[in-house]
PDB file of N, CA and C in Angstrom:
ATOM      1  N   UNK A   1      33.594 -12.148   5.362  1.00  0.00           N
ATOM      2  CA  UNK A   1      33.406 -10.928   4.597  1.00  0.00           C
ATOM      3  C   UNK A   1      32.115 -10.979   3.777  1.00  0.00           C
ATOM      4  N   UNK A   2      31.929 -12.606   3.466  1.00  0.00           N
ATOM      5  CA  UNK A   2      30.256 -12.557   2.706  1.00  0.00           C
ATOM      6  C   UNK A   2      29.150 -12.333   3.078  1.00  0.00           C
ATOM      7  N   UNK A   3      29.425 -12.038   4.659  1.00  0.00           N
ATOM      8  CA  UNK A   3      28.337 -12.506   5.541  1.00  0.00           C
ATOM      9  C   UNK A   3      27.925 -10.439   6.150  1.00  0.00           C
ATOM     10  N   UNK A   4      28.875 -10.048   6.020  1.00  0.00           N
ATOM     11  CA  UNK A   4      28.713  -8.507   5.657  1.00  0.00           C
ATOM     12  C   UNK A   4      27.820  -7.983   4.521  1.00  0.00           C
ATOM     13  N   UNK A   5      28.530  -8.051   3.549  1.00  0.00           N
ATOM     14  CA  UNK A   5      27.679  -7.976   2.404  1.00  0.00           C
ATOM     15  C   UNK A   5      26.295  -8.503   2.078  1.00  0.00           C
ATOM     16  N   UNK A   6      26.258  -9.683   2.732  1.00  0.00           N
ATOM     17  CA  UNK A   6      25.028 -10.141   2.566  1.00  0.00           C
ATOM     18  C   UNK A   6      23.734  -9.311   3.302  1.00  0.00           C
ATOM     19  N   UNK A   7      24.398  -9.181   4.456  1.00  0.00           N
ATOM     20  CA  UNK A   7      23.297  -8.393   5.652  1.00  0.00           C
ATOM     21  C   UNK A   7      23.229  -7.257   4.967  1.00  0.00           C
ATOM     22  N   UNK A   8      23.976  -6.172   4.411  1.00  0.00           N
ATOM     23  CA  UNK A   8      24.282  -5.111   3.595  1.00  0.00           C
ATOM     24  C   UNK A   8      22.712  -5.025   2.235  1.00  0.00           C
ATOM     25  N   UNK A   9      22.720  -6.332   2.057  1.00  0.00           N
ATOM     26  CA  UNK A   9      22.332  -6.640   0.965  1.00  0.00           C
ATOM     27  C   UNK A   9      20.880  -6.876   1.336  1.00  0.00           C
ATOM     28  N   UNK A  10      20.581  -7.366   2.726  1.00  0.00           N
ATOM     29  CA  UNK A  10      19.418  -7.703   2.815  1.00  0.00           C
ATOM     30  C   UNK A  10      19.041  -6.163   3.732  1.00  0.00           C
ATOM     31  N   UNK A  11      19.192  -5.865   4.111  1.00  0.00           N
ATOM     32  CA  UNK A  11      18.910  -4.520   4.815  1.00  0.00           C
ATOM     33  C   UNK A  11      18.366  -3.323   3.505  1.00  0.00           C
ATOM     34  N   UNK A  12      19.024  -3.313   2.455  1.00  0.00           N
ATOM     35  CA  UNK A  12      18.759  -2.495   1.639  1.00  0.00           C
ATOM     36  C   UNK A  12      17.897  -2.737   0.758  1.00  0.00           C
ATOM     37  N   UNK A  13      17.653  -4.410   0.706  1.00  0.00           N
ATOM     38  CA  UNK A  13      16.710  -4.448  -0.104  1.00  0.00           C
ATOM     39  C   UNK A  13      15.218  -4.939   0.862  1.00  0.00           C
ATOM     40  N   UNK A  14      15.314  -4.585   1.970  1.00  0.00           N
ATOM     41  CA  UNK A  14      13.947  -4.878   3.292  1.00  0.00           C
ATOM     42  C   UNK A  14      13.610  -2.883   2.938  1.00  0.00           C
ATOM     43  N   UNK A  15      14.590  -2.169   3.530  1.00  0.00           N
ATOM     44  CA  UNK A  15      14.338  -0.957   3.107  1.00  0.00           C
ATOM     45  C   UNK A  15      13.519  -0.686   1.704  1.00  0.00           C
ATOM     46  N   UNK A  16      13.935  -1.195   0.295  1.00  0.00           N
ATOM     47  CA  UNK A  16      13.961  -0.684  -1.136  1.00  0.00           C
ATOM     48  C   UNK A  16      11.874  -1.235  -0.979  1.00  0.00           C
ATOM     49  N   UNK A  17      11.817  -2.400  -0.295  1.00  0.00           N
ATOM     50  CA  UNK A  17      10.768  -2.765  -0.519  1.00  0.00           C
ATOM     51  C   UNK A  17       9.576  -2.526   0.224  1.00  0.00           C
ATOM     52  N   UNK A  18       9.850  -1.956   1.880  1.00  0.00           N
ATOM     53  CA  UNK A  18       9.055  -1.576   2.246  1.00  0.00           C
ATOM     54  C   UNK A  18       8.616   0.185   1.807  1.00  0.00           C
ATOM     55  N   UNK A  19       9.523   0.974   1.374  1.00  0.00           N
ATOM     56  CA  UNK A  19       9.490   1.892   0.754  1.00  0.00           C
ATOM     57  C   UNK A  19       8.369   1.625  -1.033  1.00  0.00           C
ATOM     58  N   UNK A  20       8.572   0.799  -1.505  1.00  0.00           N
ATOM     59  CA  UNK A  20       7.594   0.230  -2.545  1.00  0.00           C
ATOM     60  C   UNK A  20       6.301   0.283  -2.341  1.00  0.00           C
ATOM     61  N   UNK A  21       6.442  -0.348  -0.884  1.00  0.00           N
ATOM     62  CA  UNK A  21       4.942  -1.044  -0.450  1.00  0.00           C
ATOM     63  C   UNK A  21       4.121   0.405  -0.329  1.00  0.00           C
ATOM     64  N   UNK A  22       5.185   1.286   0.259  1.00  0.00           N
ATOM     65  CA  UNK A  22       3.942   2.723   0.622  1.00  0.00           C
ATOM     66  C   UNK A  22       3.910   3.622  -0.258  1.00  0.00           C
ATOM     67  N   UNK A  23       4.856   2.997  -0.924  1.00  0.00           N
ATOM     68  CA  UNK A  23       4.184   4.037  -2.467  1.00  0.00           C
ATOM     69  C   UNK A  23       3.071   3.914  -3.363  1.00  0.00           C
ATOM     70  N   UNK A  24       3.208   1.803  -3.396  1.00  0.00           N
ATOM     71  CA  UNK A  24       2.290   1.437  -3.770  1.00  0.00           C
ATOM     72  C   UNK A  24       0.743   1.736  -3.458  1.00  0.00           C
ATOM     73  N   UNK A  25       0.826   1.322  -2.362  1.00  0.00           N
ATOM     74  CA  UNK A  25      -0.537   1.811  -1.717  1.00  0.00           C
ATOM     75  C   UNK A  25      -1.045   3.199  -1.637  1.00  0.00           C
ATOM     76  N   UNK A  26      -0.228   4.044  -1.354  1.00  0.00           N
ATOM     77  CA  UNK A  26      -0.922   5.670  -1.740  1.00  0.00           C
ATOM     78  C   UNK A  26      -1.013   5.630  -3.524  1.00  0.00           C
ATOM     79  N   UNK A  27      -0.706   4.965  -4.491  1.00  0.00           N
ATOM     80  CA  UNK A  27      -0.759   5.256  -5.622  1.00  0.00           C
ATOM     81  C   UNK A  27      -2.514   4.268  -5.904  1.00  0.00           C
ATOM     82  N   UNK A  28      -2.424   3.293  -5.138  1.00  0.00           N
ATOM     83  CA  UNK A  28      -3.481   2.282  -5.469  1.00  0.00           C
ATOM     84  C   UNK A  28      -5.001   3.251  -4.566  1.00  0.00           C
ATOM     85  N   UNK A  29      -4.309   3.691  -3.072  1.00  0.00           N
ATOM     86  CA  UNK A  29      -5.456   4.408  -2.676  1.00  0.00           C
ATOM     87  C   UNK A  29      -5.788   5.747  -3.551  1.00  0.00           C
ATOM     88  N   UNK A  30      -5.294   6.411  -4.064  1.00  0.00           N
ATOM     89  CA  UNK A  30      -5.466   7.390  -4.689  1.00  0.00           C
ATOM     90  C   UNK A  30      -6.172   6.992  -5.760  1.00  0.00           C
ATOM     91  N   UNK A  31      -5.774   5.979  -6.687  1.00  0.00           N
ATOM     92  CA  UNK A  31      -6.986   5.821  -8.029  1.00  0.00           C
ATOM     93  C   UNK A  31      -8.253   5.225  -7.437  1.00  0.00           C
ATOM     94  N   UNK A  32      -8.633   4.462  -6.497  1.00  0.00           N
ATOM     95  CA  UNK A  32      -9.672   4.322  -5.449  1.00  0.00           C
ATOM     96  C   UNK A  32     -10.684   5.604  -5.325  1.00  0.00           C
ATOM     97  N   UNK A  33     -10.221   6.517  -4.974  1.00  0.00           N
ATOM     98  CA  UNK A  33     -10.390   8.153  -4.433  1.00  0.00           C
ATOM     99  C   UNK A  33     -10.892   9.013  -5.846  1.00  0.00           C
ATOM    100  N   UNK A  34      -9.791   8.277  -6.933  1.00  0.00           N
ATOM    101  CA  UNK A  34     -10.536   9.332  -8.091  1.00  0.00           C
ATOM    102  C   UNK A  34     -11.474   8.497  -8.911  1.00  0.00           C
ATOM    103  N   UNK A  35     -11.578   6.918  -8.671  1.00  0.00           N
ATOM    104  CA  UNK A  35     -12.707   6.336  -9.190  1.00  0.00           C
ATOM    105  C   UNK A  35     -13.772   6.171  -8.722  1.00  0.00           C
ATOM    106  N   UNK A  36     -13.918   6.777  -7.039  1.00  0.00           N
ATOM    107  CA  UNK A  36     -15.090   6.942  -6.218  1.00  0.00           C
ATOM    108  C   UNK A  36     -15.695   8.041  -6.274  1.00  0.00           C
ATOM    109  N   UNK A  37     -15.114   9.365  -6.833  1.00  0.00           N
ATOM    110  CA  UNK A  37     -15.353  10.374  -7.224  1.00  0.00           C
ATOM    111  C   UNK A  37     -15.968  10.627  -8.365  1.00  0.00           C
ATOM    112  N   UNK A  38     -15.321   9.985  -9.365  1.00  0.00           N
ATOM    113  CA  UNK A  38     -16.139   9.678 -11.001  1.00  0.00           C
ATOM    114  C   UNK A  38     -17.550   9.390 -10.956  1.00  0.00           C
ATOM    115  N   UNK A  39     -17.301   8.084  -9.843  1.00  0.00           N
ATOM    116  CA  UNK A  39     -18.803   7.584  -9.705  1.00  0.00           C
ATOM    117  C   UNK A  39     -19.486   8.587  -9.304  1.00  0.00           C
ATOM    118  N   UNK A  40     -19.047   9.144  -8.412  1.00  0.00           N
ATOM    119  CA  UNK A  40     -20.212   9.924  -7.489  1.00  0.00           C
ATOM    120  C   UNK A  40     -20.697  10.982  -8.524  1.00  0.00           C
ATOM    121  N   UNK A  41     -19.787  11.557  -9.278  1.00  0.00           N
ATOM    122  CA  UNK A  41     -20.594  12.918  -9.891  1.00  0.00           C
ATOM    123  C   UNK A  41     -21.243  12.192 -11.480  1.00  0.00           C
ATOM    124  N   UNK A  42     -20.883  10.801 -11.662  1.00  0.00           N
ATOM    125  CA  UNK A  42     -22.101  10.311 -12.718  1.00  0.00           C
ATOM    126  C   UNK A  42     -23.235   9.915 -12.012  1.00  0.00           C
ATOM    127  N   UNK A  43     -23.338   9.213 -10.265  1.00  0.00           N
ATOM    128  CA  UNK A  43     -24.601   8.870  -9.707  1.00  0.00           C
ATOM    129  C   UNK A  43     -24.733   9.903  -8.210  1.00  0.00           C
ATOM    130  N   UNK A  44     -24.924  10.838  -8.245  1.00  0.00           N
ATOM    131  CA  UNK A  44     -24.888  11.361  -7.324  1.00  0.00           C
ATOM    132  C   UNK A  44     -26.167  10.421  -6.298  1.00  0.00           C
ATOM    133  N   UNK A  45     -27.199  10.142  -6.412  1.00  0.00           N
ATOM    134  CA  UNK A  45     -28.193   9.444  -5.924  1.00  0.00           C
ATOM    135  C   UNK A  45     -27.475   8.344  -4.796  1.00  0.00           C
ATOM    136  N   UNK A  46     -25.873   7.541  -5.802  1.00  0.00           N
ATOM    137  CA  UNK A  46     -25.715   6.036  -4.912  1.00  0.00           C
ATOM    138  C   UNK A  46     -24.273   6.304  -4.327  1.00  0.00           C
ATOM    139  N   UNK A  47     -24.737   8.085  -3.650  1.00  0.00           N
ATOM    140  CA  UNK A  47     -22.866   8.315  -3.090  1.00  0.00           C
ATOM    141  C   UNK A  47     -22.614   7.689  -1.956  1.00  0.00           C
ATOM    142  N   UNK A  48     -23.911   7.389  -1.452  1.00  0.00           N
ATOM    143  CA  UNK A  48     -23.646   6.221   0.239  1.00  0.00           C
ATOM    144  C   UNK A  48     -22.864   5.096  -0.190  1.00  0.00           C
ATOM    145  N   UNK A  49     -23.308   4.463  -1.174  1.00  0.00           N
ATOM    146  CA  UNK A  49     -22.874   3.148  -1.284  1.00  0.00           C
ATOM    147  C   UNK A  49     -21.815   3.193  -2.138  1.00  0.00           C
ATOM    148  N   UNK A  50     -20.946   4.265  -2.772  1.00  0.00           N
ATOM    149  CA  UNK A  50     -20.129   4.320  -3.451  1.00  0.00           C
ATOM    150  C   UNK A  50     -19.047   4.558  -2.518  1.00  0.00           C
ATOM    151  N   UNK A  51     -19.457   5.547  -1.194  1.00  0.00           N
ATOM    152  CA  UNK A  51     -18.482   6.053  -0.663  1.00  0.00           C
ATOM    153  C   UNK A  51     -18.129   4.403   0.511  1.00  0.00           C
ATOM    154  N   UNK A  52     -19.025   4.146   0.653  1.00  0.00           N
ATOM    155  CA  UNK A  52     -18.643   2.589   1.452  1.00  0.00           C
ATOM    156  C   UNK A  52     -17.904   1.822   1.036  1.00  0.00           C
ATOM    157  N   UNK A  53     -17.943   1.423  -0.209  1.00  0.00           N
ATOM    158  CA  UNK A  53     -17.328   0.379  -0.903  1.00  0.00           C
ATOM    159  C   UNK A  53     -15.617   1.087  -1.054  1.00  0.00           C
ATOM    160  N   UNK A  54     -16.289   2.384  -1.352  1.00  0.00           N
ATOM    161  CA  UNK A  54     -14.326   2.822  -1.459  1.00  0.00           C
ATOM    162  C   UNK A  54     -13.841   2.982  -0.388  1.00  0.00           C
ATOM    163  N   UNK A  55     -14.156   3.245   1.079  1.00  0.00           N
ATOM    164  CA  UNK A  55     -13.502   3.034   2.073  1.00  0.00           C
ATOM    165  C   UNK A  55     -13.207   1.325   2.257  1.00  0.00           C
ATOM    166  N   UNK A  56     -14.091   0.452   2.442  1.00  0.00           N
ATOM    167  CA  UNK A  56     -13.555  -0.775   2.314  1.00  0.00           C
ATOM    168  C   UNK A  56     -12.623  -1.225   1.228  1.00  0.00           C
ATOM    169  N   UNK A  57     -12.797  -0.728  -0.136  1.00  0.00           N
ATOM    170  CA  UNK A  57     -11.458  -0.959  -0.640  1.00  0.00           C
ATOM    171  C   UNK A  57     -10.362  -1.066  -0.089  1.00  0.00           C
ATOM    172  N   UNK A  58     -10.304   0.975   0.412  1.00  0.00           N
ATOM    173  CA  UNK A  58      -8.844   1.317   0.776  1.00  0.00           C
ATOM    174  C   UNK A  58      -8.580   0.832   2.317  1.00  0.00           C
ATOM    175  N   UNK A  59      -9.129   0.241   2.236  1.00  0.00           N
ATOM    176  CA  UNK A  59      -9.130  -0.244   3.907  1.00  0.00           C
ATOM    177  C   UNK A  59      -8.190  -1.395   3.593  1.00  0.00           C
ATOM    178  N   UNK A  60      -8.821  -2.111   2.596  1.00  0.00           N
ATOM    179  CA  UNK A  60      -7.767  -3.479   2.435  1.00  0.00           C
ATOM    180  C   UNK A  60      -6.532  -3.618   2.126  1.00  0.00           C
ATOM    181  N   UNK A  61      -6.291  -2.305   1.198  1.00  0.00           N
ATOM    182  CA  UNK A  61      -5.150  -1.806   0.361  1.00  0.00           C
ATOM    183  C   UNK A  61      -4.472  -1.603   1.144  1.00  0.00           C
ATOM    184  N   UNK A  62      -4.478  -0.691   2.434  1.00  0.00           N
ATOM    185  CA  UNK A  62      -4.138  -0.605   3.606  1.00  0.00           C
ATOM    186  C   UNK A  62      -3.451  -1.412   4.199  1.00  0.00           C
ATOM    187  N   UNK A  63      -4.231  -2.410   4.058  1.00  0.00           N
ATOM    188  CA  UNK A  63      -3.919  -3.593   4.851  1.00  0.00           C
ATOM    189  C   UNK A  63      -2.698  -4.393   4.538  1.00  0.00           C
ATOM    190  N   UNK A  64      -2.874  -4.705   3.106  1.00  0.00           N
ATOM    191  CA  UNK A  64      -2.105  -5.185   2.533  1.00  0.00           C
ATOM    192  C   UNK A  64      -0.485  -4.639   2.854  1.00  0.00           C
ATOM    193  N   UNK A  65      -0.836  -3.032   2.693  1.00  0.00           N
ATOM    194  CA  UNK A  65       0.473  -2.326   2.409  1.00  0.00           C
ATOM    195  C   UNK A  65       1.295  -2.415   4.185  1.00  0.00           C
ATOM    196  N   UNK A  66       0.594  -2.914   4.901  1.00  0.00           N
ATOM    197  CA  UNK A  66       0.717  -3.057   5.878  1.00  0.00           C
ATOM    198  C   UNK A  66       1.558  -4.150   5.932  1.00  0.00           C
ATOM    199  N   UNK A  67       1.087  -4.988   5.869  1.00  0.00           N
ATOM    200  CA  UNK A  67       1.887  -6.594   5.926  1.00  0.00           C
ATOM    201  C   UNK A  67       2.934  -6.081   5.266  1.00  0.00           C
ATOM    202  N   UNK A  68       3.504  -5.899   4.082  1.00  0.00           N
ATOM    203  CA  UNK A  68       4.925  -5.720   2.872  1.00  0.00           C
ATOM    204  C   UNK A  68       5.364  -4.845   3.742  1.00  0.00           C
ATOM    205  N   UNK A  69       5.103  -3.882   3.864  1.00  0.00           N
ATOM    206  CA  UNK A  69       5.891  -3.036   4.925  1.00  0.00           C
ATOM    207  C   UNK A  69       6.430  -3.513   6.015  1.00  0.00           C
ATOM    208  N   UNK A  70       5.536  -4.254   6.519  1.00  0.00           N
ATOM    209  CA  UNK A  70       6.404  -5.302   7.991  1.00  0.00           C
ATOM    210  C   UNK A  70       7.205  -6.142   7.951  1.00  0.00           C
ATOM    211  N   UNK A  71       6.791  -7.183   6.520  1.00  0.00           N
ATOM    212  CA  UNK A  71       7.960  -8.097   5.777  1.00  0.00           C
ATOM    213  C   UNK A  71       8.796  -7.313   5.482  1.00  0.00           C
ATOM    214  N   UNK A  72       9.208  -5.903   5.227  1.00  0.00           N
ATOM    215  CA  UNK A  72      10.514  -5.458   4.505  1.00  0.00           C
ATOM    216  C   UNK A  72      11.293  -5.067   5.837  1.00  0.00           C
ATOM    217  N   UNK A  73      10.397  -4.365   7.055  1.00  0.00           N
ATOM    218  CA  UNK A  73      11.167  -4.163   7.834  1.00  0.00           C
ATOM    219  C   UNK A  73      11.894  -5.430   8.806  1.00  0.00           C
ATOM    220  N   UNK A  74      11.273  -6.773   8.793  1.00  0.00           N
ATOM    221  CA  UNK A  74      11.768  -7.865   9.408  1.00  0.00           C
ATOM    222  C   UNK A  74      12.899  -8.472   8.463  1.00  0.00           C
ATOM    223  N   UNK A  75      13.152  -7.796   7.792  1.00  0.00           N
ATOM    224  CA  UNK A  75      14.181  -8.101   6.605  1.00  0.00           C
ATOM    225  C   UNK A  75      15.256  -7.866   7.010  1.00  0.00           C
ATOM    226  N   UNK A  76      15.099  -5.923   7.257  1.00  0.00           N
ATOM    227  CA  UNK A  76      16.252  -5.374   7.662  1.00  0.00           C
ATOM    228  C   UNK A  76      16.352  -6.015   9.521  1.00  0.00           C
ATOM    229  N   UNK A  77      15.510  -6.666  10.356  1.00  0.00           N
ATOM    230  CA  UNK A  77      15.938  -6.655  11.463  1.00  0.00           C
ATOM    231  C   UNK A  77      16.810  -8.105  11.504  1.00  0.00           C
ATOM    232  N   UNK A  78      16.421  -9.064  10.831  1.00  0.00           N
ATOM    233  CA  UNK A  78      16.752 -10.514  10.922  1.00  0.00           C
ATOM    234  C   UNK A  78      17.596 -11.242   9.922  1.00  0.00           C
TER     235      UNK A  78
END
């Protein structure tokens, strides 16, 4: 009967966390987006290199949110 609950237990919390992960990351890409924006309308001159760096940011953020998301779903599979 523990062994129910337990899977119960790990399923919901693989769910609770990959659900985290993509919140996280749209909340982390989004201040990315409005601090690449700030920049740009104080340097309009260095929007190439502002807009680069914030895609490689969110690229990583991405990334990241990628992996937690896969760890939560191998949670609920295993």
């Amino acid at each position: 009967m523990n062994f129910i609950l337990l899977d119960a237990l790990a399923n919901a919390g693989g769910a609770v966390g990959a659900g985290l992960a993509a919140i996280g990351a749209g909340i982390g890409i989004g201040q990315i987006g409005k601090g690449a924006v700030e920049a740009i309308a104080r340097q309009p001159e260095a929007s190439n290199d502002i807009r680069a760096n914030m895609i490689l940011a969110a690229a990583l953020v991405e990334g990241a949110a990628l992996f937690a998301i896969i760890i939560g779903f191998l949670a609920m599979v295993l």
